[in-house]
N, C-alpha and C. Protein backbone atom coordinates (compact mmCIF):
# COMPACT_ATOMS: atom_id res chain seq x y z
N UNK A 1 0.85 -1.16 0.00
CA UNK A 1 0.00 0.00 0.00
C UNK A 1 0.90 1.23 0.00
N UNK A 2 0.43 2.26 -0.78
CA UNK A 2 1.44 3.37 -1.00
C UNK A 2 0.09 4.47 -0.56
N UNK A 3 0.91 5.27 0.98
CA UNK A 3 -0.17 6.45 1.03
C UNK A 3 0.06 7.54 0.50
N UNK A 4 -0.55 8.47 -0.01
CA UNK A 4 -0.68 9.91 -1.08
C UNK A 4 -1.60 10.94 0.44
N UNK A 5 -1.15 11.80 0.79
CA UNK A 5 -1.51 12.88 1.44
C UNK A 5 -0.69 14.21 1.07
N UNK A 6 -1.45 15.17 1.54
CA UNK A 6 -0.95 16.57 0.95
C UNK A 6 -0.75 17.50 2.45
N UNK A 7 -0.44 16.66 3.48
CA UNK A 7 0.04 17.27 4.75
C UNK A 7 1.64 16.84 4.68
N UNK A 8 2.09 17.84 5.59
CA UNK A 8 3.72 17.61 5.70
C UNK A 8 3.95 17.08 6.91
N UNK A 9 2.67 16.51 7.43
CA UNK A 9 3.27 15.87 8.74
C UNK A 9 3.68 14.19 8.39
N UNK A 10 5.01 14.46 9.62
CA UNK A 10 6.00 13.05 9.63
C UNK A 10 4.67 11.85 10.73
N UNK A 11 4.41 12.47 11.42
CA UNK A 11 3.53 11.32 12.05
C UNK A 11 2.75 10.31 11.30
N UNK A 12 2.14 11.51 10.55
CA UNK A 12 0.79 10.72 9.40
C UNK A 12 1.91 9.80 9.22
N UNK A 13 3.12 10.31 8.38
CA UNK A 13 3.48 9.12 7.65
C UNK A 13 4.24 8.08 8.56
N UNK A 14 4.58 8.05 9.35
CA UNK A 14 5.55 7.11 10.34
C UNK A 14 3.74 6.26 10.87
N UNK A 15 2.66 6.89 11.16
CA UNK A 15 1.42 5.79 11.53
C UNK A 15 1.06 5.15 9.98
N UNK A 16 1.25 5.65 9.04
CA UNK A 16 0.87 5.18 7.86
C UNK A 16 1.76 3.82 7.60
N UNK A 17 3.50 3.94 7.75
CA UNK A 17 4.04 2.54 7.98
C UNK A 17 3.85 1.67 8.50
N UNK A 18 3.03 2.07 9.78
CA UNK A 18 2.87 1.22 11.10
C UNK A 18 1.41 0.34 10.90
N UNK A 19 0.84 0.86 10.01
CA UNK A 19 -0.18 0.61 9.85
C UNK A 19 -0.14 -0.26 8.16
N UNK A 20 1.36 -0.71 7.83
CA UNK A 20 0.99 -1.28 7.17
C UNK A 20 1.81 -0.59 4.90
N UNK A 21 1.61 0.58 5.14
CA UNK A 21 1.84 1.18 3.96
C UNK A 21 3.63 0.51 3.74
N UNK A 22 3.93 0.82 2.57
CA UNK A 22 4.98 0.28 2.01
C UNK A 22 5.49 1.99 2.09
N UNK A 23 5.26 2.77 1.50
CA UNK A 23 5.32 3.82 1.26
C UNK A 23 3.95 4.95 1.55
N UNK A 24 5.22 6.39 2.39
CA UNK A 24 4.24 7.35 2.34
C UNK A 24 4.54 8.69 1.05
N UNK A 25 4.01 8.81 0.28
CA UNK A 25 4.41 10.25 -0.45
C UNK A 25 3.72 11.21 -0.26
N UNK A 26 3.91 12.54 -0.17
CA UNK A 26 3.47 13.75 -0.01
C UNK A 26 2.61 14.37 -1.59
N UNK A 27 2.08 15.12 -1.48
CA UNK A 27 1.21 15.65 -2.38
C UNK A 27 2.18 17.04 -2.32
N UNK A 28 2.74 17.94 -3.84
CA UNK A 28 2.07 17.21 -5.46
C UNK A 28 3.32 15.50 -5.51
N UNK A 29 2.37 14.54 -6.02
CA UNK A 29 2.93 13.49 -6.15
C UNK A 29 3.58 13.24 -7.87
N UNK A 30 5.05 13.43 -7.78
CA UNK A 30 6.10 13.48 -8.78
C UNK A 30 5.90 12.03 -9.63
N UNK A 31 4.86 12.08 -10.68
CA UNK A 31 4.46 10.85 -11.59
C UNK A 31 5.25 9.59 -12.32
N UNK A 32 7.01 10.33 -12.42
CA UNK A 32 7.62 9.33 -12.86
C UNK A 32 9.00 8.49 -11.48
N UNK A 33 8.47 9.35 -10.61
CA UNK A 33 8.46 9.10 -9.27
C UNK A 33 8.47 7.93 -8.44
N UNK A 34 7.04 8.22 -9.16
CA UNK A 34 6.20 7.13 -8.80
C UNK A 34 5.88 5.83 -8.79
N UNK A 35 5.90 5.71 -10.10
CA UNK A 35 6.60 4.24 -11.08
C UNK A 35 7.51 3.21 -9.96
N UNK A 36 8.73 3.38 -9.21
CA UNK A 36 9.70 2.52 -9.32
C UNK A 36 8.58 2.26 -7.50
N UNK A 37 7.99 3.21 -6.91
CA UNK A 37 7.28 2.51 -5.32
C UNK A 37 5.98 1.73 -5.77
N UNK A 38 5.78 2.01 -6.52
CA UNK A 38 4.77 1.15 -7.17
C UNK A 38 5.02 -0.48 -7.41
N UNK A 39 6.06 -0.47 -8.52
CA UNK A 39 6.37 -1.72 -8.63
C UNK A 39 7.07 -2.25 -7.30
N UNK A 40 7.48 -1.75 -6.11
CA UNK A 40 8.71 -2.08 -5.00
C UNK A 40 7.08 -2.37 -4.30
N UNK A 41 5.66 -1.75 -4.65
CA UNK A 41 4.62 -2.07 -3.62
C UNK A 41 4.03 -3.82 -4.45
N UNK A 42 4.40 -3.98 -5.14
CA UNK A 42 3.60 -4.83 -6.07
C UNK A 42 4.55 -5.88 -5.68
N UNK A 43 6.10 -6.06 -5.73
CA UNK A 43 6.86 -6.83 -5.50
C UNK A 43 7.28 -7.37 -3.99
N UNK A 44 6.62 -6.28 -3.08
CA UNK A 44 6.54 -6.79 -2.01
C UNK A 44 5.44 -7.44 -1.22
N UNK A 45 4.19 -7.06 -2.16
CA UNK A 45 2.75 -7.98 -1.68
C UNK A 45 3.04 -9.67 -2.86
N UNK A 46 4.00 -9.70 -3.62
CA UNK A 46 3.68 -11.04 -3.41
C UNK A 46 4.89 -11.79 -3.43
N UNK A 47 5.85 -11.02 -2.57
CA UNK A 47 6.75 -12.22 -1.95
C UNK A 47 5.80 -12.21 -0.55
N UNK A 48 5.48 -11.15 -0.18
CA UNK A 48 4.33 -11.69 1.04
C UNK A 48 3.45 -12.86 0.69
N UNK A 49 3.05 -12.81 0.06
CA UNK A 49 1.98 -13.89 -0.88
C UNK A 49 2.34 -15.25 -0.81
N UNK A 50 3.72 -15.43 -1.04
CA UNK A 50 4.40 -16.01 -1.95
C UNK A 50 4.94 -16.96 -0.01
N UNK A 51 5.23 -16.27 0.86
CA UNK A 51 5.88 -16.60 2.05
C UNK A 51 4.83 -17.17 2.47
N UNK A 52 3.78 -16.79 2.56
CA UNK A 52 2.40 -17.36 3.45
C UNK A 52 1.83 -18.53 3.10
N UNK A 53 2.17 -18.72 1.67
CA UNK A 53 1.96 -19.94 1.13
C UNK A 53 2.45 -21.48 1.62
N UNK A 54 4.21 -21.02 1.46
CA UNK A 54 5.36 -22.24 1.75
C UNK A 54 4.47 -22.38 3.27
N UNK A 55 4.78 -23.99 3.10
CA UNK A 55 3.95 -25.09 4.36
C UNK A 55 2.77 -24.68 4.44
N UNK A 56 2.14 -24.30 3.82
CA UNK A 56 0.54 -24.31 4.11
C UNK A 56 0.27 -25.76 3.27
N UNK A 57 -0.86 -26.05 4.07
CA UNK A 57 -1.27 -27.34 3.31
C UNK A 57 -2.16 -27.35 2.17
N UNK A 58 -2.02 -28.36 1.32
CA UNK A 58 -2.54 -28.36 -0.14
C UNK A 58 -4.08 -27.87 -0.22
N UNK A 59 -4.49 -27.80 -1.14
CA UNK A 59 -5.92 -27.55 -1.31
C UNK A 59 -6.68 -28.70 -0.59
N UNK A 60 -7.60 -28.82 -0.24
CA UNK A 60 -8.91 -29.47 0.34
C UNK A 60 -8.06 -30.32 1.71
N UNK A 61 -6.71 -30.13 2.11
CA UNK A 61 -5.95 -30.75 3.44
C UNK A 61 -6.24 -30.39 4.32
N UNK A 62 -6.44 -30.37 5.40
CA UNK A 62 -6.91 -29.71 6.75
C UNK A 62 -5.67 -30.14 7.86
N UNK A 63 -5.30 -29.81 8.69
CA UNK A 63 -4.54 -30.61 10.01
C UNK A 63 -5.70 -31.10 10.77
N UNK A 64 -5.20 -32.35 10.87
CA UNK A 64 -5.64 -33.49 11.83
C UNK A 64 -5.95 -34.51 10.54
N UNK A 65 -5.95 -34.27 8.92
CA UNK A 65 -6.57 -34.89 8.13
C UNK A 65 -5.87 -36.33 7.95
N UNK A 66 -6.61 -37.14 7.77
CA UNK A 66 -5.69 -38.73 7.98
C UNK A 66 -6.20 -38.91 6.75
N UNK A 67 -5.38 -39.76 5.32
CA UNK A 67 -6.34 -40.02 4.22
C UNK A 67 -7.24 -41.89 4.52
């Protein structure tokens, strides 16, 4: 998640991390800027993705499942 606000406060953006954002940018938001947190937001939701997966169990498996 990338937050866009047009306040200059550091809090917003230090609760905006905390809460999750990859990135905070300030408003006016610099368009070619922009581009490289974008893809760094896209590449980091799916190695998240990608982590949550490894050892999860297969489709229709449950724990405790005996075949």
């Amino acid at each position: 998640m990338i937050v866009v606000a047009g306040h200059r406060i550091i809090a917003a953006g230090a609760e905006a991390i905390h809460l999750g954002a990859i990135n905070f940018v300030r408003k006016p938001v610099d368009a070619p800027a922009l581009l490289p947190l974008i893809k760094d937001a896209i590449a980091s939701r799916l190695a998240a993705n990608h982590k949550a997966t490894i050892g999860a169990a297969p489709l229709g498996m449950a724990a405790g499942h005996r075949p």
